[in-house]
PDB file of N, CA and C in Angstrom:
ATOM      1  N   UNK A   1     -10.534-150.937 -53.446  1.00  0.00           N
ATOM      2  CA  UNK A   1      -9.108-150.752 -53.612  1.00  0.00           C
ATOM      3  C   UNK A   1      -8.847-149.643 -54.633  1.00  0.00           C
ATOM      4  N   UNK A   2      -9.605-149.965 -55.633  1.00  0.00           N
ATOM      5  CA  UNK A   2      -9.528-148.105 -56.898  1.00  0.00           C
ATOM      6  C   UNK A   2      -9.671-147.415 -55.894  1.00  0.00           C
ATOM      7  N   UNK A   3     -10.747-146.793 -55.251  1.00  0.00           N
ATOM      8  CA  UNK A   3     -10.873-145.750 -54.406  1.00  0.00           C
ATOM      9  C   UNK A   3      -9.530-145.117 -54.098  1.00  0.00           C
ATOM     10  N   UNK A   4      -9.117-145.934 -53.164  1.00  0.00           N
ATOM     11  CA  UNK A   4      -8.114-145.456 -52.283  1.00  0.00           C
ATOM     12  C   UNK A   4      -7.023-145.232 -52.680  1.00  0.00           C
ATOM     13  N   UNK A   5      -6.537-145.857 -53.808  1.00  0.00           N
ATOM     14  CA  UNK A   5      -5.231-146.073 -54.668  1.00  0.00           C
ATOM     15  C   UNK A   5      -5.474-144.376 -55.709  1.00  0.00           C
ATOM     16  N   UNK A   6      -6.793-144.310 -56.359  1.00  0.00           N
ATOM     17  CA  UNK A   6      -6.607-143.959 -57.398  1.00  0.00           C
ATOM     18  C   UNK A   6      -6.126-142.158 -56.933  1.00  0.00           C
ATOM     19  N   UNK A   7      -6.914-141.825 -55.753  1.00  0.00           N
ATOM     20  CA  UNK A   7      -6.582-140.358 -55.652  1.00  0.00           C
ATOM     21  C   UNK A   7      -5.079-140.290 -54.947  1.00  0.00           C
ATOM     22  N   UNK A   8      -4.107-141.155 -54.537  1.00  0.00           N
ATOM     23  CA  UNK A   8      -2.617-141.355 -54.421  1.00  0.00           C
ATOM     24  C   UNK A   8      -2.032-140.271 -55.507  1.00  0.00           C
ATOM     25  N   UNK A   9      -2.646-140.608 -56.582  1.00  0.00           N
ATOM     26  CA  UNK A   9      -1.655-140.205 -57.591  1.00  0.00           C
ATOM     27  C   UNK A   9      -1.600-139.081 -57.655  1.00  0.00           C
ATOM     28  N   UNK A  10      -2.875-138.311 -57.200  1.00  0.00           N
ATOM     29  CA  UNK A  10      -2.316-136.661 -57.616  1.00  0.00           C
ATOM     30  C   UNK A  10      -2.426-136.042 -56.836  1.00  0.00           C
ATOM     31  N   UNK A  11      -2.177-136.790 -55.359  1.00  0.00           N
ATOM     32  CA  UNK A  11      -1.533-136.428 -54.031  1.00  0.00           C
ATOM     33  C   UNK A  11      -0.186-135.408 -54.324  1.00  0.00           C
ATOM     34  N   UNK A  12       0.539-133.899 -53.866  1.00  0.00           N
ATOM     35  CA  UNK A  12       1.746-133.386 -54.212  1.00  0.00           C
ATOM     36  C   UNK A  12       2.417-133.557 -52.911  1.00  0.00           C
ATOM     37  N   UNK A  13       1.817-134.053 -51.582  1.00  0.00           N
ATOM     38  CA  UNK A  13       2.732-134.297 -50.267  1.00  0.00           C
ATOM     39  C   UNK A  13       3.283-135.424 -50.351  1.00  0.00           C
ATOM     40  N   UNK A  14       2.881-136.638 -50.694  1.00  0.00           N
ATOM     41  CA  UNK A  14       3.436-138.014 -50.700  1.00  0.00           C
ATOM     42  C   UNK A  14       4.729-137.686 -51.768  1.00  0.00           C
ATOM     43  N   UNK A  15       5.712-138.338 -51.501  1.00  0.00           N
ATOM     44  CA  UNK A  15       6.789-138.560 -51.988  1.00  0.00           C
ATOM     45  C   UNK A  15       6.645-139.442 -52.869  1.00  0.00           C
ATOM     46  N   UNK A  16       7.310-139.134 -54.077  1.00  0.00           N
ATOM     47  CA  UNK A  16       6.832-140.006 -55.375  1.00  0.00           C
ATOM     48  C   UNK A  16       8.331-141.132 -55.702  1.00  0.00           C
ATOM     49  N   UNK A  17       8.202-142.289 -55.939  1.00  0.00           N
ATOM     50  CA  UNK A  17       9.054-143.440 -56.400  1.00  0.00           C
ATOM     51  C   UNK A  17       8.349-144.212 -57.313  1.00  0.00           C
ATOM     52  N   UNK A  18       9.414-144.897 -58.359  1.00  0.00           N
ATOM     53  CA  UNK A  18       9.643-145.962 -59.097  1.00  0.00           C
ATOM     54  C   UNK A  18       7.846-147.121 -58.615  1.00  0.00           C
ATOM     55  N   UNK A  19       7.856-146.798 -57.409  1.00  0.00           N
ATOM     56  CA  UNK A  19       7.143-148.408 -56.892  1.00  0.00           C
ATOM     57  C   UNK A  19       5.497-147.842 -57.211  1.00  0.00           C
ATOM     58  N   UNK A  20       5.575-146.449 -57.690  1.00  0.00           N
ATOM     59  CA  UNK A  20       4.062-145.871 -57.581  1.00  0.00           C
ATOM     60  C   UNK A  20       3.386-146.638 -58.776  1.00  0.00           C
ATOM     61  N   UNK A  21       4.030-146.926 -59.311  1.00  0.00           N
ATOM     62  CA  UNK A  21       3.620-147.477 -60.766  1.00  0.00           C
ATOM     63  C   UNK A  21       2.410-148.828 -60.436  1.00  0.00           C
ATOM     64  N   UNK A  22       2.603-149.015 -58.882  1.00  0.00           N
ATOM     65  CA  UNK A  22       2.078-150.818 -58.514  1.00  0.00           C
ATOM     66  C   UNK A  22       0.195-150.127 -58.896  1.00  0.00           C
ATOM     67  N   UNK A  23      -0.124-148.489 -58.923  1.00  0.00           N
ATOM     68  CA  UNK A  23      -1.389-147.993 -58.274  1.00  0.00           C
ATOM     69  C   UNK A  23      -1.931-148.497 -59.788  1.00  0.00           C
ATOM     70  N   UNK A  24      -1.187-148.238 -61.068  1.00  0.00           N
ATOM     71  CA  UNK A  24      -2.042-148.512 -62.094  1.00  0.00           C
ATOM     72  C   UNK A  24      -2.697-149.888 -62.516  1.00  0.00           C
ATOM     73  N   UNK A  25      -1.824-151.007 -61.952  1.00  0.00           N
ATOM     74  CA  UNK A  25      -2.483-152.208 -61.993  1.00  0.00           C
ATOM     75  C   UNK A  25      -3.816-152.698 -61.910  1.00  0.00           C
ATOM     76  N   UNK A  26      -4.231-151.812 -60.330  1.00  0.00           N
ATOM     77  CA  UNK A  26      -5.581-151.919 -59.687  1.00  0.00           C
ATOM     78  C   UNK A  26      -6.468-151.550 -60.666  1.00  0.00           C
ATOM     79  N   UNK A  27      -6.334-149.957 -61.128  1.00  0.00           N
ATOM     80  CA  UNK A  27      -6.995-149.371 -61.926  1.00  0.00           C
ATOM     81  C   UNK A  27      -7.003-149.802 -63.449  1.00  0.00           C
ATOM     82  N   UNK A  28      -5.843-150.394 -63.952  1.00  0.00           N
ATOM     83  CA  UNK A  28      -6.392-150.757 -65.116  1.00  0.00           C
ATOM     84  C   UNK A  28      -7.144-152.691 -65.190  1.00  0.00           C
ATOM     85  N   UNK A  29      -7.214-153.012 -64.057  1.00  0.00           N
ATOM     86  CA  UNK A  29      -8.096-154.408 -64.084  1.00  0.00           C
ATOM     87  C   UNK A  29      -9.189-153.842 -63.681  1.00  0.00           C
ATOM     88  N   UNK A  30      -9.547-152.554 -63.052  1.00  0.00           N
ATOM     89  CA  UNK A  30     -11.017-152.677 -63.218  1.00  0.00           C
ATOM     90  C   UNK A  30     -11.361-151.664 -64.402  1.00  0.00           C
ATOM     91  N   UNK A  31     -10.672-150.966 -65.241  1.00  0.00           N
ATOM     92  CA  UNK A  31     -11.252-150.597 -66.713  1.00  0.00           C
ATOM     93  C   UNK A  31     -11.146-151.539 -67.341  1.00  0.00           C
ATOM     94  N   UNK A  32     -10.498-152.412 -67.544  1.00  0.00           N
ATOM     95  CA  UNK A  32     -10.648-154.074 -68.274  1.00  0.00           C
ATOM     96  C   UNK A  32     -11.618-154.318 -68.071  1.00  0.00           C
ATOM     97  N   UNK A  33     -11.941-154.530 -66.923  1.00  0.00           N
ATOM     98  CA  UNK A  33     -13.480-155.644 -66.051  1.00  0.00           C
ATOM     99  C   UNK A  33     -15.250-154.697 -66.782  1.00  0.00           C
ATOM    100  N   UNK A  34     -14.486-153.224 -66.564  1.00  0.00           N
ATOM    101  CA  UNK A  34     -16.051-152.495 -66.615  1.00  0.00           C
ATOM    102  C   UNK A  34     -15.814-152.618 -68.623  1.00  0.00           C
ATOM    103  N   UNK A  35     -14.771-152.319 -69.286  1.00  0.00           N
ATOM    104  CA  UNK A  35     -14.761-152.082 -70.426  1.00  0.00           C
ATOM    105  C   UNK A  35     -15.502-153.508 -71.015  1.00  0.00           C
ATOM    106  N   UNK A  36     -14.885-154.976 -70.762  1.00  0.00           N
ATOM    107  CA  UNK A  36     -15.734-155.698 -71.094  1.00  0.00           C
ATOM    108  C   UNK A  36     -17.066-156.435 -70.465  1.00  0.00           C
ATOM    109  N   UNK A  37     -17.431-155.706 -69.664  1.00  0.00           N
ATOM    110  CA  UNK A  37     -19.018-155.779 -69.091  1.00  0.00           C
ATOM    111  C   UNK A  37     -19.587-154.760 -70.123  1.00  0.00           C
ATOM    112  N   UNK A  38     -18.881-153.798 -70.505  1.00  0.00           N
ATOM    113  CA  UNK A  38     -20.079-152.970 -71.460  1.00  0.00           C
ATOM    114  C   UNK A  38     -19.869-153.784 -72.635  1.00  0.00           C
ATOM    115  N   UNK A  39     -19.465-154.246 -72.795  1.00  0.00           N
ATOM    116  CA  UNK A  39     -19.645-154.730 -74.146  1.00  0.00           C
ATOM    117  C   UNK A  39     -20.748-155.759 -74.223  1.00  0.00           C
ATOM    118  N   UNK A  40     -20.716-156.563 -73.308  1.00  0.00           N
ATOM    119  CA  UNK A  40     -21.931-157.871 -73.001  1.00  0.00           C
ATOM    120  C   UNK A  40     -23.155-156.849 -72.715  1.00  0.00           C
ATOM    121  N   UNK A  41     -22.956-155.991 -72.206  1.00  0.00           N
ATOM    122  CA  UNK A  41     -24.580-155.397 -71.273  1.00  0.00           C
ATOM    123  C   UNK A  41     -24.980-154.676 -72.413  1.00  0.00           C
ATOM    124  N   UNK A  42     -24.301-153.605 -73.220  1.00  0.00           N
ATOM    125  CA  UNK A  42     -24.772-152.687 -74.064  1.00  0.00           C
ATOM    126  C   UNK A  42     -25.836-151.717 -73.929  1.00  0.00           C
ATOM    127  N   UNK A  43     -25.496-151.250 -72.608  1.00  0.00           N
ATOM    128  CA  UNK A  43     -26.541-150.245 -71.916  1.00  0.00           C
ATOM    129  C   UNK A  43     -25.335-149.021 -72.096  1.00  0.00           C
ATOM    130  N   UNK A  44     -25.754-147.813 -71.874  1.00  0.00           N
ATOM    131  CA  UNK A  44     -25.172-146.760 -72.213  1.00  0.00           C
ATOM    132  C   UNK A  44     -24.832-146.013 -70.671  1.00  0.00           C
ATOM    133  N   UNK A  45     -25.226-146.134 -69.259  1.00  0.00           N
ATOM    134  CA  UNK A  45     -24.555-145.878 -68.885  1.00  0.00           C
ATOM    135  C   UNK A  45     -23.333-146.635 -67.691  1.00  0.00           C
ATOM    136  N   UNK A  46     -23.513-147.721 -68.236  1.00  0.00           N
ATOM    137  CA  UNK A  46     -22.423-148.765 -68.055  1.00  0.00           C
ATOM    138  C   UNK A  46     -21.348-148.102 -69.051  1.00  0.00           C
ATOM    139  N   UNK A  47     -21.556-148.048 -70.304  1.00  0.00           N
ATOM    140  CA  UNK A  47     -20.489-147.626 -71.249  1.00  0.00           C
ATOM    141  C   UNK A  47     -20.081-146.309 -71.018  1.00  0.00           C
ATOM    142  N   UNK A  48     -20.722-145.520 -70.802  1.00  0.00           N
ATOM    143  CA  UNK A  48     -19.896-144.029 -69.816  1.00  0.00           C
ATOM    144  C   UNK A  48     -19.083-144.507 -68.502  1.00  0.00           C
ATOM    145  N   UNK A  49     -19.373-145.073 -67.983  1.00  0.00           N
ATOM    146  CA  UNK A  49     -18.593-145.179 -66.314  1.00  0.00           C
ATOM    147  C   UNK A  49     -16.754-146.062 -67.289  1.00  0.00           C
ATOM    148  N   UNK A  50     -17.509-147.163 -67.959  1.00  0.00           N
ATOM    149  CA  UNK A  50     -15.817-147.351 -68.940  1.00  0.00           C
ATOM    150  C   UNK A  50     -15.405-146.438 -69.675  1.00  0.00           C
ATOM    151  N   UNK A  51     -16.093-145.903 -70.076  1.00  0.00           N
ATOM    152  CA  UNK A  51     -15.071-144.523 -70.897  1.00  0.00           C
ATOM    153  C   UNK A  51     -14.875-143.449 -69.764  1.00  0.00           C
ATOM    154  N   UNK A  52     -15.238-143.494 -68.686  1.00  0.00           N
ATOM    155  CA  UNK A  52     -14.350-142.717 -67.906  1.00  0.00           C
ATOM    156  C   UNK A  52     -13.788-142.999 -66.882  1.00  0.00           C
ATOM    157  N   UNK A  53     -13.753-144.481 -67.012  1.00  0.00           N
ATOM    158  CA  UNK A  53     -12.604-145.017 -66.256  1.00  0.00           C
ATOM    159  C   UNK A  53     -11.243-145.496 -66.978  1.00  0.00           C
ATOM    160  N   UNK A  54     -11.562-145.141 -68.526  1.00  0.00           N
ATOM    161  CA  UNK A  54     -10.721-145.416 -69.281  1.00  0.00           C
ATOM    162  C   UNK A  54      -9.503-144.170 -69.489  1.00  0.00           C
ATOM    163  N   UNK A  55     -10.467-142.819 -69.304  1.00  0.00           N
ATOM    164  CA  UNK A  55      -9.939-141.727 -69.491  1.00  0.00           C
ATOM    165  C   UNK A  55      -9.120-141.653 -67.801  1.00  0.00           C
ATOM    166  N   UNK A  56      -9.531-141.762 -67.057  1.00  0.00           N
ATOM    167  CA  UNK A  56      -9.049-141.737 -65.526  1.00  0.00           C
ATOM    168  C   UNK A  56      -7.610-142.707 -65.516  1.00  0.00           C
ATOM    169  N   UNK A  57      -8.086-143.945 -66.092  1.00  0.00           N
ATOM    170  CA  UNK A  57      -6.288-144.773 -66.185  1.00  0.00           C
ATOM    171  C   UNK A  57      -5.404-144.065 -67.064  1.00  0.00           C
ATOM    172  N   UNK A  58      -5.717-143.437 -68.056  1.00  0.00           N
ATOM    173  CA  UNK A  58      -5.147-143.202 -69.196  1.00  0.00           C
ATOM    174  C   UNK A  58      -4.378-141.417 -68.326  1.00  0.00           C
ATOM    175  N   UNK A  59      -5.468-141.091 -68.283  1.00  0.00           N
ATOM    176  CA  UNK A  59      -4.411-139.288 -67.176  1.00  0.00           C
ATOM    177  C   UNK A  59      -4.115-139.964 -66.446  1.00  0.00           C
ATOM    178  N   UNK A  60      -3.798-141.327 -65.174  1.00  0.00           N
ATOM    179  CA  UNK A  60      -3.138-141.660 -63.821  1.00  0.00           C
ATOM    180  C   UNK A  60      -1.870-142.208 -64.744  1.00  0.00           C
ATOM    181  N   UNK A  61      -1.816-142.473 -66.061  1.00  0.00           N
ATOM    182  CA  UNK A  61      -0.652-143.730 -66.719  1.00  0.00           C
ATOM    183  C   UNK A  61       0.390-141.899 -66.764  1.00  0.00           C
ATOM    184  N   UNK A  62      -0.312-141.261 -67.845  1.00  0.00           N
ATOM    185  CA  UNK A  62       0.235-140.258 -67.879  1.00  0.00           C
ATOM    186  C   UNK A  62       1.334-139.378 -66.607  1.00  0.00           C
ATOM    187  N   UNK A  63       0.046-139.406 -65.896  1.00  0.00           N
ATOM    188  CA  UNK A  63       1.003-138.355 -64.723  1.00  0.00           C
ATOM    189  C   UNK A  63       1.954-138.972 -63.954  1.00  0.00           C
ATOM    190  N   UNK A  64       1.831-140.803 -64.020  1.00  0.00           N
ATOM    191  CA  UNK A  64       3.025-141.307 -63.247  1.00  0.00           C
ATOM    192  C   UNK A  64       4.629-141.782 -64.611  1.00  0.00           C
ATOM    193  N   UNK A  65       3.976-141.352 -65.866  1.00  0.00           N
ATOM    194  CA  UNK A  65       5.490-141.456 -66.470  1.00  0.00           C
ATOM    195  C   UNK A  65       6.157-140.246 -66.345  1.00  0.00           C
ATOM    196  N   UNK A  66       5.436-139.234 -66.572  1.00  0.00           N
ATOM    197  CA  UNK A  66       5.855-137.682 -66.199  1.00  0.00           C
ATOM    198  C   UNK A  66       6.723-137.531 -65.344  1.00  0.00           C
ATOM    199  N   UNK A  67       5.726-138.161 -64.002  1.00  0.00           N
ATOM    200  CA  UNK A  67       6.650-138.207 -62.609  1.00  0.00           C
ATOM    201  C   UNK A  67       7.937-138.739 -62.583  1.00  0.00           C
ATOM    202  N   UNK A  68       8.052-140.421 -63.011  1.00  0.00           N
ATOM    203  CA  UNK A  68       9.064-141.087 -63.079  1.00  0.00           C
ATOM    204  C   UNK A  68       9.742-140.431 -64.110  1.00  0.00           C
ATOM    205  N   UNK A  69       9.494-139.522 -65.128  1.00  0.00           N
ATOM    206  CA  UNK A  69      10.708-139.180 -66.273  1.00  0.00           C
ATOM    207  C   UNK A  69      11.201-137.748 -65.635  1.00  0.00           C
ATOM    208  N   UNK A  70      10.621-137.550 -64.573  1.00  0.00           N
ATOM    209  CA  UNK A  70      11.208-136.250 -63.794  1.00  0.00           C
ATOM    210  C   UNK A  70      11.851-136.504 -62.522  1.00  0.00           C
ATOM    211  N   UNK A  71      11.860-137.843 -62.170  1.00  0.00           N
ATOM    212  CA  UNK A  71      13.188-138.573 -61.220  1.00  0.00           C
ATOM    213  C   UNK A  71      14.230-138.999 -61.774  1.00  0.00           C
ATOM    214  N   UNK A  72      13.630-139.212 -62.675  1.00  0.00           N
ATOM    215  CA  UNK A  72      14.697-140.200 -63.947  1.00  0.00           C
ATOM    216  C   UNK A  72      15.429-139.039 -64.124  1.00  0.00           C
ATOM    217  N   UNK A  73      15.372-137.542 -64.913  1.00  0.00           N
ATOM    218  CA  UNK A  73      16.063-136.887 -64.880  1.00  0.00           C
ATOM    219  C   UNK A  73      16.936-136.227 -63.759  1.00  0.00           C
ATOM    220  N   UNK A  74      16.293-136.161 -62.802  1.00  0.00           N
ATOM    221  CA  UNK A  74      16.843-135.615 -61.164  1.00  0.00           C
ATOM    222  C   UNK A  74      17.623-136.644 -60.318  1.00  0.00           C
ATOM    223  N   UNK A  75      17.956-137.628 -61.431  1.00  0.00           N
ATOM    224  CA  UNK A  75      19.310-138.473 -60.811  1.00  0.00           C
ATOM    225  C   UNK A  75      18.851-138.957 -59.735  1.00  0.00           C
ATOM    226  N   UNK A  76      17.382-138.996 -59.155  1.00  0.00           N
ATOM    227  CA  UNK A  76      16.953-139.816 -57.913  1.00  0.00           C
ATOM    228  C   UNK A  76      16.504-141.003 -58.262  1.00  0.00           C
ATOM    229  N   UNK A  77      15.881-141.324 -59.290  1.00  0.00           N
ATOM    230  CA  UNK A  77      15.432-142.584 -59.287  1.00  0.00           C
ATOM    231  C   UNK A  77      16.142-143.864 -59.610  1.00  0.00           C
ATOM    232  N   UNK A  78      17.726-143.310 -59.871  1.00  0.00           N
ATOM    233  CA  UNK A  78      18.813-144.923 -60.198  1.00  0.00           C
ATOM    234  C   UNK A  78      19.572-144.986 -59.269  1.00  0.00           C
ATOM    235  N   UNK A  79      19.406-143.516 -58.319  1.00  0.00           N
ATOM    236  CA  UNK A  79      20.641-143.436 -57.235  1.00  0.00           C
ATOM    237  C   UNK A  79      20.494-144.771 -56.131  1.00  0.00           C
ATOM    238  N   UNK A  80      21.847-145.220 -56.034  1.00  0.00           N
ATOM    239  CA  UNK A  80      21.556-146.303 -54.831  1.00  0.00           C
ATOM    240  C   UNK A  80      22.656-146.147 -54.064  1.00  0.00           C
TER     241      UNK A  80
END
């Protein structure tokens, strides 16, 4: 489900809404899941794949407030 969700986000053909926000969920329960498996395993490249799945949620959190604060301004995202 990361897979497929995670490259959504920096898709520029898909039309962007309010509801995109559901993609970070996925992605941040599995940097939760891998962040505390490295902590029990304490192998080093378990602890790289969480620090860059940490960095990967952290630019997808980014580019979807961006997005939403650039609907938010363009009067599309309250219009009903």
């Amino acid at each position: 489900m990361f897979v497929t969700l995670a490259s959504k986000v920096f898709r520029k053909g898909i039309p962007f809404a309010g509801g995109w926000w559901a993609i970070s969920f996925p992605m941040a329960a599995l940097t939760s899941a891998s962040l505390k498996y490295s902590m029990f395993v304490q192998a080093w490249p378990v602890t790289v794949i969480a620090v860059v799945l940490l960095a990967m949620l952290s630019i997808a959190i980014l580019v979807l407030f961006v997005r939403t604060l650039h609907i938010l301004l363009n009067g599309s995202l309250l219009a009903g």
